[in-house]
PDB file of N, CA and C in Angstrom:
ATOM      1  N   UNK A   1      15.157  98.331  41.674  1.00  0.00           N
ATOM      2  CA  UNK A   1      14.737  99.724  41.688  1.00  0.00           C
ATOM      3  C   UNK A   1      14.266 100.116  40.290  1.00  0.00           C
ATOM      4  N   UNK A   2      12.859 100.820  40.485  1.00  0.00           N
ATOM      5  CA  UNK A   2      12.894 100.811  39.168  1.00  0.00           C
ATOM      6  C   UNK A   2      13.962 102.667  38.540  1.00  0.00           C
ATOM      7  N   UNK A   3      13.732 102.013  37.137  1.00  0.00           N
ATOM      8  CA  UNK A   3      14.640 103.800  36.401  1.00  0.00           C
ATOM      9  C   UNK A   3      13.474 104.226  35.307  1.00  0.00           C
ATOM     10  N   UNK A   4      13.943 105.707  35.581  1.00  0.00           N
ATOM     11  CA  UNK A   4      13.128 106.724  34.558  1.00  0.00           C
ATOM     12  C   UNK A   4      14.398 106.746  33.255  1.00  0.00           C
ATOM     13  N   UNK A   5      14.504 106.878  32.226  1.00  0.00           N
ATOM     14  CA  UNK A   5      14.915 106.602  31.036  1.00  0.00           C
ATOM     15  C   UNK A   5      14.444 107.974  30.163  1.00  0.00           C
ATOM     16  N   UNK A   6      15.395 108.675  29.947  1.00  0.00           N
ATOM     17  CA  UNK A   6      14.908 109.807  29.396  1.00  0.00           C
ATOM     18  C   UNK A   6      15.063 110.406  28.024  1.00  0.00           C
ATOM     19  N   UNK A   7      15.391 111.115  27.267  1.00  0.00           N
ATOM     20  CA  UNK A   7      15.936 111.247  25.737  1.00  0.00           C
ATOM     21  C   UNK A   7      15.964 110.183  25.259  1.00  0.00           C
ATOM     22  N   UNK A   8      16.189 109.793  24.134  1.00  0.00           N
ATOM     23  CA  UNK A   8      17.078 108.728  24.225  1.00  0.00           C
ATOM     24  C   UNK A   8      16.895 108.913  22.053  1.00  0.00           C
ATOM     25  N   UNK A   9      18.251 108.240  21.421  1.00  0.00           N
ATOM     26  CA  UNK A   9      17.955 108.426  19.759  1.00  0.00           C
ATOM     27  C   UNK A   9      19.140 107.323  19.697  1.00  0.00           C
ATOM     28  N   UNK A  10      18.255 106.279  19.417  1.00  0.00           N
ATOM     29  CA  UNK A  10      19.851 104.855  18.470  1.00  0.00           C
ATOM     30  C   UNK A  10      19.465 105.091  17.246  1.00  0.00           C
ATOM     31  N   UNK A  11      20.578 105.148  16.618  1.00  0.00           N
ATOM     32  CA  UNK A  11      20.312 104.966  15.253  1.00  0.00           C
ATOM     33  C   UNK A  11      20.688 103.755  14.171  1.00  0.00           C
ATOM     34  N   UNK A  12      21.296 102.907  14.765  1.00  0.00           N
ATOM     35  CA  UNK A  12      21.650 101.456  14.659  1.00  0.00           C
ATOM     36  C   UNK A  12      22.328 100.536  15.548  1.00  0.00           C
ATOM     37  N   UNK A  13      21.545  99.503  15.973  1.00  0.00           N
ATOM     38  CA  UNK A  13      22.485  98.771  16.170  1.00  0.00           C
ATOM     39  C   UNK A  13      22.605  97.402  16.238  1.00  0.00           C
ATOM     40  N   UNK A  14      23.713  96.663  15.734  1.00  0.00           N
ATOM     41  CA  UNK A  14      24.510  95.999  15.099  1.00  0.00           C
ATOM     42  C   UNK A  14      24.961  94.621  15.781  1.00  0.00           C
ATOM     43  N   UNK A  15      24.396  93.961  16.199  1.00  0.00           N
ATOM     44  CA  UNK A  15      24.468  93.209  16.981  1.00  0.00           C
ATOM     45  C   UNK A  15      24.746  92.739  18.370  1.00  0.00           C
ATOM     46  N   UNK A  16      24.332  93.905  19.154  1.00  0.00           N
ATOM     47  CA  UNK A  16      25.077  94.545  20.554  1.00  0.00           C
ATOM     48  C   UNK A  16      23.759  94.426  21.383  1.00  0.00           C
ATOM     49  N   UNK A  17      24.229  94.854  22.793  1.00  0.00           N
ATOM     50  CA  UNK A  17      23.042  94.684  23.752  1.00  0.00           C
ATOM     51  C   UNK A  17      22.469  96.090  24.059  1.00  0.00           C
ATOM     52  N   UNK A  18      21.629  96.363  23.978  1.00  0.00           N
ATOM     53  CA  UNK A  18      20.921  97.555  24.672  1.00  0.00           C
ATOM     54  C   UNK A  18      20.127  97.592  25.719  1.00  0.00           C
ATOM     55  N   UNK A  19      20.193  98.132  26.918  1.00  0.00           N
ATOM     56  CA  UNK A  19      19.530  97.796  28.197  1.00  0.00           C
ATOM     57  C   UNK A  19      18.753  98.721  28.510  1.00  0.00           C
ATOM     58  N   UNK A  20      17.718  98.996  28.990  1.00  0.00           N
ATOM     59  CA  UNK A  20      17.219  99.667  29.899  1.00  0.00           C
ATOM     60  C   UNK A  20      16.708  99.638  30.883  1.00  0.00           C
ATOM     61  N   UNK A  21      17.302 100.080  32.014  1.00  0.00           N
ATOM     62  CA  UNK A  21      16.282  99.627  33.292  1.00  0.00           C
ATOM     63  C   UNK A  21      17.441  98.645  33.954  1.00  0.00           C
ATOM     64  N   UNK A  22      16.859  98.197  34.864  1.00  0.00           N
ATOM     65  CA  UNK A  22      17.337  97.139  35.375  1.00  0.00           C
ATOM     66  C   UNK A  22      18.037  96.179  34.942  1.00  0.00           C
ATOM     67  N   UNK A  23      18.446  95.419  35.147  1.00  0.00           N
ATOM     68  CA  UNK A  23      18.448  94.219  34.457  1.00  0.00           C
ATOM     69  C   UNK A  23      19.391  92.958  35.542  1.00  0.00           C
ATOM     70  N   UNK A  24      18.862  91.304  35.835  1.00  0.00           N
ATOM     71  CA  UNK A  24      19.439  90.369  36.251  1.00  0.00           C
ATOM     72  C   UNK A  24      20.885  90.447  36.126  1.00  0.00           C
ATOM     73  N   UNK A  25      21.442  90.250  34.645  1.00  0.00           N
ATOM     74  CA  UNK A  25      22.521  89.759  33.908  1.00  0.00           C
ATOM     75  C   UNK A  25      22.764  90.405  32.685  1.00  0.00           C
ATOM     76  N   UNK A  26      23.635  90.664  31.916  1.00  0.00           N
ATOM     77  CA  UNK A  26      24.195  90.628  30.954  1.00  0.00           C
ATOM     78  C   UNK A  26      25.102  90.012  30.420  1.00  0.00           C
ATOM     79  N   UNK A  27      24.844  88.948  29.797  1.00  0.00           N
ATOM     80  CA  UNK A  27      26.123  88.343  29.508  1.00  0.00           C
ATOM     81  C   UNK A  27      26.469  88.340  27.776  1.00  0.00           C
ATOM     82  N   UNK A  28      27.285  88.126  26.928  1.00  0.00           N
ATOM     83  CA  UNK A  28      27.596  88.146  25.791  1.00  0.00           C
ATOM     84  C   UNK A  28      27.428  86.548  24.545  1.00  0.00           C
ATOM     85  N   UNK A  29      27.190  86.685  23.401  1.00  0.00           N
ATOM     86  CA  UNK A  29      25.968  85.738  23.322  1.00  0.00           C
ATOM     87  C   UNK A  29      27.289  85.258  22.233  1.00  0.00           C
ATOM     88  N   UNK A  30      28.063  86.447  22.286  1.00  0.00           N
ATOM     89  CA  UNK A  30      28.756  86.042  20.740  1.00  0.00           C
ATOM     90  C   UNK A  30      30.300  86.912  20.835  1.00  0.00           C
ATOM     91  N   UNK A  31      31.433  86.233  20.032  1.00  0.00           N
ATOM     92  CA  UNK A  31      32.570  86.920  20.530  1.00  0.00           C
ATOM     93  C   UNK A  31      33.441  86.837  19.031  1.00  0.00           C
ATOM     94  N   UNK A  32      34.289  87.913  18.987  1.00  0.00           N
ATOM     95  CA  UNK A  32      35.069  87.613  17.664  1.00  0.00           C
ATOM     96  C   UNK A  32      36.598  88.097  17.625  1.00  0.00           C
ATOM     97  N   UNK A  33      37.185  88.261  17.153  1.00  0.00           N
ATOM     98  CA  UNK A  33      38.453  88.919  16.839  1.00  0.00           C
ATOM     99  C   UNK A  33      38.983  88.996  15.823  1.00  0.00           C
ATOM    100  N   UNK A  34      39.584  90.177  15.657  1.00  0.00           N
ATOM    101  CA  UNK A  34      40.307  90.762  14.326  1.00  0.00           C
ATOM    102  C   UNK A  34      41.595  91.048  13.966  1.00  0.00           C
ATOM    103  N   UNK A  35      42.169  90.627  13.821  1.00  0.00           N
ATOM    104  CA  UNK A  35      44.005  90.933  13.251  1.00  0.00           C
ATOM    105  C   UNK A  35      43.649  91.833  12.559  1.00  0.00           C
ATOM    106  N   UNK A  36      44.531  92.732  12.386  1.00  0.00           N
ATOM    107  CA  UNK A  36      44.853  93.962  11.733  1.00  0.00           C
ATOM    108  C   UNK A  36      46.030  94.269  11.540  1.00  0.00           C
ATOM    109  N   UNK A  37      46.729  94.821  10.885  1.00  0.00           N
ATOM    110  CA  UNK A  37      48.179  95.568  10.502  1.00  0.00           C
ATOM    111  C   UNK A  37      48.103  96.913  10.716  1.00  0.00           C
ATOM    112  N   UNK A  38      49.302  98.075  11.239  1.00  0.00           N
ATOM    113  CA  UNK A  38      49.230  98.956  10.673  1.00  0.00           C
ATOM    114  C   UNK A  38      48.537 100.266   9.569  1.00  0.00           C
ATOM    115  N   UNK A  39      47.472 101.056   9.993  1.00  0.00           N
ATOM    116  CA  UNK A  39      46.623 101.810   9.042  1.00  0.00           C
ATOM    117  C   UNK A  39      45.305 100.855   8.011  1.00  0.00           C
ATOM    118  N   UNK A  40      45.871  99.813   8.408  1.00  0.00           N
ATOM    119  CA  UNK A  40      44.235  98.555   8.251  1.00  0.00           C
ATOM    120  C   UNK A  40      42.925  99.334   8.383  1.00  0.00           C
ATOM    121  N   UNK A  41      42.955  99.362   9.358  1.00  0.00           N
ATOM    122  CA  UNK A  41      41.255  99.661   9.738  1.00  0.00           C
ATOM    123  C   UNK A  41      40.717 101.075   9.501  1.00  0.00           C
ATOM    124  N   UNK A  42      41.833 101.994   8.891  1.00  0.00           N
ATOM    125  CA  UNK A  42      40.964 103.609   8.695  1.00  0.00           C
ATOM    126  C   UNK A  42      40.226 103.415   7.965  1.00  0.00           C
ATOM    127  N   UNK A  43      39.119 104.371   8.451  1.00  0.00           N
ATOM    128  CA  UNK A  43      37.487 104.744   7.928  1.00  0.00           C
ATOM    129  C   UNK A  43      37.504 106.383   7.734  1.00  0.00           C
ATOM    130  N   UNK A  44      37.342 106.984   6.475  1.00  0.00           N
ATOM    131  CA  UNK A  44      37.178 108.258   6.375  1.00  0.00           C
ATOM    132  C   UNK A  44      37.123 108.541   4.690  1.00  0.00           C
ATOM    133  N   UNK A  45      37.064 109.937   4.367  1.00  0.00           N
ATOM    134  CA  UNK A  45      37.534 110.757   3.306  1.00  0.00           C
ATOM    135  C   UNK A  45      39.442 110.480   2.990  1.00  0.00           C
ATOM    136  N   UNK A  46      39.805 110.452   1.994  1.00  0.00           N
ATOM    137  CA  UNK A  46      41.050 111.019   1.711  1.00  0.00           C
ATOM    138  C   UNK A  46      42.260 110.637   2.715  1.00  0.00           C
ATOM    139  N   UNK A  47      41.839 109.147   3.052  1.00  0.00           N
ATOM    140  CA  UNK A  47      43.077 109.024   4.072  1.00  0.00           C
ATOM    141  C   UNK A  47      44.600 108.767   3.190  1.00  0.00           C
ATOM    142  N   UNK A  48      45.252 109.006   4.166  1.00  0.00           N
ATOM    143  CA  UNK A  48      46.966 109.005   3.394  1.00  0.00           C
ATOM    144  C   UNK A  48      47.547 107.849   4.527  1.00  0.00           C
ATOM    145  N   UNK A  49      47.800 106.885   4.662  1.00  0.00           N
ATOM    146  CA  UNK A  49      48.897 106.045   5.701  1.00  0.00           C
ATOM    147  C   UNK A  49      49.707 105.616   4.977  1.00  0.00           C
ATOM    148  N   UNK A  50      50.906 106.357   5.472  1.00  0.00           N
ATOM    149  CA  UNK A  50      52.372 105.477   5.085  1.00  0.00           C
ATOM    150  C   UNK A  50      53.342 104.626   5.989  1.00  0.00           C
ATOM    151  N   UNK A  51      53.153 103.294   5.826  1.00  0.00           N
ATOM    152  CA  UNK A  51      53.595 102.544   6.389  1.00  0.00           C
ATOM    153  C   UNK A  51      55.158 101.651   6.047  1.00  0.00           C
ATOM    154  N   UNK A  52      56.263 102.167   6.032  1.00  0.00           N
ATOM    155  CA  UNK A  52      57.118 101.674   5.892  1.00  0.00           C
ATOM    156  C   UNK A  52      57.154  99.902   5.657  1.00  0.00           C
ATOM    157  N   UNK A  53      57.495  99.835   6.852  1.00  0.00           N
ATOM    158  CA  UNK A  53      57.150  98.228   7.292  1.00  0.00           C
ATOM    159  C   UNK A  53      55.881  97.999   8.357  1.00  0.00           C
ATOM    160  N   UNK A  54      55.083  96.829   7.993  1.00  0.00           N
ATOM    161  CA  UNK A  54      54.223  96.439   8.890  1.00  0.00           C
ATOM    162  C   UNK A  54      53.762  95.424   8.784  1.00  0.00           C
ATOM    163  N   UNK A  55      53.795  94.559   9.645  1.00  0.00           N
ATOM    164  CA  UNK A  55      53.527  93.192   9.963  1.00  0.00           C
ATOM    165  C   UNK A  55      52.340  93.351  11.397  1.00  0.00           C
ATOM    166  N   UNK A  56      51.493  91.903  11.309  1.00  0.00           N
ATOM    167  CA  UNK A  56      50.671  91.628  12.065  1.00  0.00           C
ATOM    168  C   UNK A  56      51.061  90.192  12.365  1.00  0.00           C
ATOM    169  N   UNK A  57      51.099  89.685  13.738  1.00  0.00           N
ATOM    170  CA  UNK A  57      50.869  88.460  14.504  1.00  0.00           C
ATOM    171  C   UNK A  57      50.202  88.070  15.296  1.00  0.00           C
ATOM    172  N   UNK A  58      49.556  87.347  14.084  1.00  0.00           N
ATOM    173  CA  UNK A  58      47.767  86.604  14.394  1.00  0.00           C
ATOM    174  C   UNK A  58      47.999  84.999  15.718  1.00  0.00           C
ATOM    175  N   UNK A  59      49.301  85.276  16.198  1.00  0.00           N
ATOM    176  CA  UNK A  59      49.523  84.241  17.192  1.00  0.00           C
ATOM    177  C   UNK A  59      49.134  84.347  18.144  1.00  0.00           C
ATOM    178  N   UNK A  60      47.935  83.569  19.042  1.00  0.00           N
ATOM    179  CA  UNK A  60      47.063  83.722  20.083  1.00  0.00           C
ATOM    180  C   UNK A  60      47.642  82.835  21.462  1.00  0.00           C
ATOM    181  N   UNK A  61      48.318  82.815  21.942  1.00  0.00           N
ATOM    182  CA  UNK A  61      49.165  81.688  22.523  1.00  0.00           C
ATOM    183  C   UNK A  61      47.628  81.134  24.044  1.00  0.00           C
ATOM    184  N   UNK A  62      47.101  82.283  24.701  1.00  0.00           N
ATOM    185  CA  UNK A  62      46.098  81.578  25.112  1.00  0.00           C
ATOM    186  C   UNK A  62      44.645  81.126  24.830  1.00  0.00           C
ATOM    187  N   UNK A  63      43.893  80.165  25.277  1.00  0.00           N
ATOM    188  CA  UNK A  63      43.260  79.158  24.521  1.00  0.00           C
ATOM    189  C   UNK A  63      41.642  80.551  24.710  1.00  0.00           C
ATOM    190  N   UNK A  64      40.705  80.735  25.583  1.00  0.00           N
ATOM    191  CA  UNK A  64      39.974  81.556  25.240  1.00  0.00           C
ATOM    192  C   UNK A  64      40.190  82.914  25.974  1.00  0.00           C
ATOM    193  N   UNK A  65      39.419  83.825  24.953  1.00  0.00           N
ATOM    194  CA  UNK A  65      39.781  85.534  25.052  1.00  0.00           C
ATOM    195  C   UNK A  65      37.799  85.663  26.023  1.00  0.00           C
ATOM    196  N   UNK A  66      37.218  84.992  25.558  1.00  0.00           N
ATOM    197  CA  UNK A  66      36.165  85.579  25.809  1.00  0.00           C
ATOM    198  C   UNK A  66      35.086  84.636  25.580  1.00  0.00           C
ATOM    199  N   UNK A  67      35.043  83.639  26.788  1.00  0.00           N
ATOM    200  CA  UNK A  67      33.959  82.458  27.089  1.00  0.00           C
ATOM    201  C   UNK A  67      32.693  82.747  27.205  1.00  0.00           C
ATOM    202  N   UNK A  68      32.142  82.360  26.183  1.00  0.00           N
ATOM    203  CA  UNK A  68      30.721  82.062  26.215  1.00  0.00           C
ATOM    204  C   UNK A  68      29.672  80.774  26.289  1.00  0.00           C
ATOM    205  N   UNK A  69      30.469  79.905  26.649  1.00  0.00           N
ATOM    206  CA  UNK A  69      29.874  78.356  27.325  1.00  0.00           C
ATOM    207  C   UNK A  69      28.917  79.197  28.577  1.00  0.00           C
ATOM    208  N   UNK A  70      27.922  78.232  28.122  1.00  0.00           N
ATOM    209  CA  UNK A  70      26.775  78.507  29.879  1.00  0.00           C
ATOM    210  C   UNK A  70      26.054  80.061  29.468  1.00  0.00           C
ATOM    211  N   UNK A  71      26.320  80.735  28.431  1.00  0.00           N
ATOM    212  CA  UNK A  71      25.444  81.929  28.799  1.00  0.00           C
ATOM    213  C   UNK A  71      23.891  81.573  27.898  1.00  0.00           C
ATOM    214  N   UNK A  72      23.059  81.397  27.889  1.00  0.00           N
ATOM    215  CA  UNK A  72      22.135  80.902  27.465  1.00  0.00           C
ATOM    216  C   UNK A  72      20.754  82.147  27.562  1.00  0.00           C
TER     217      UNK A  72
END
């Protein structure tokens, strides 16, 4: 079927898929993961995190999160 597509304003993007319309498939070309701790990842002005104790466990016990064999 086809689609009408209307407004539309990206202003970056970053290694991701953007579709319009139709489409067969989407599949993912590329996959990653991030450990983090506790108040790690804030993005802003003037942040304050107080973290007593904090630990992260980067232990993955199963083998894949997110297969990308065969997507071509």
């Amino acid at each position: 079927m086809p689609s009408i597509v209307g407004p539309l304003k990206i202003n970056s993007v970053g290694g991701g898929t953007v579709n319009f319309g139709d489409a067969f498939y989407i599949a993912p070309k590329s996959s990653g993961k991030t450990n983090a701790g506790s108040g790690s990842l804030n993005t802003g002005d003037f942040i304050c995190t107080n973290n007593l104790v904090s630990t992260t466990n980067p232990f993955d016990p199963d083998v894949n999160d997110q297969p990308i064999a065969g997507n071509a």
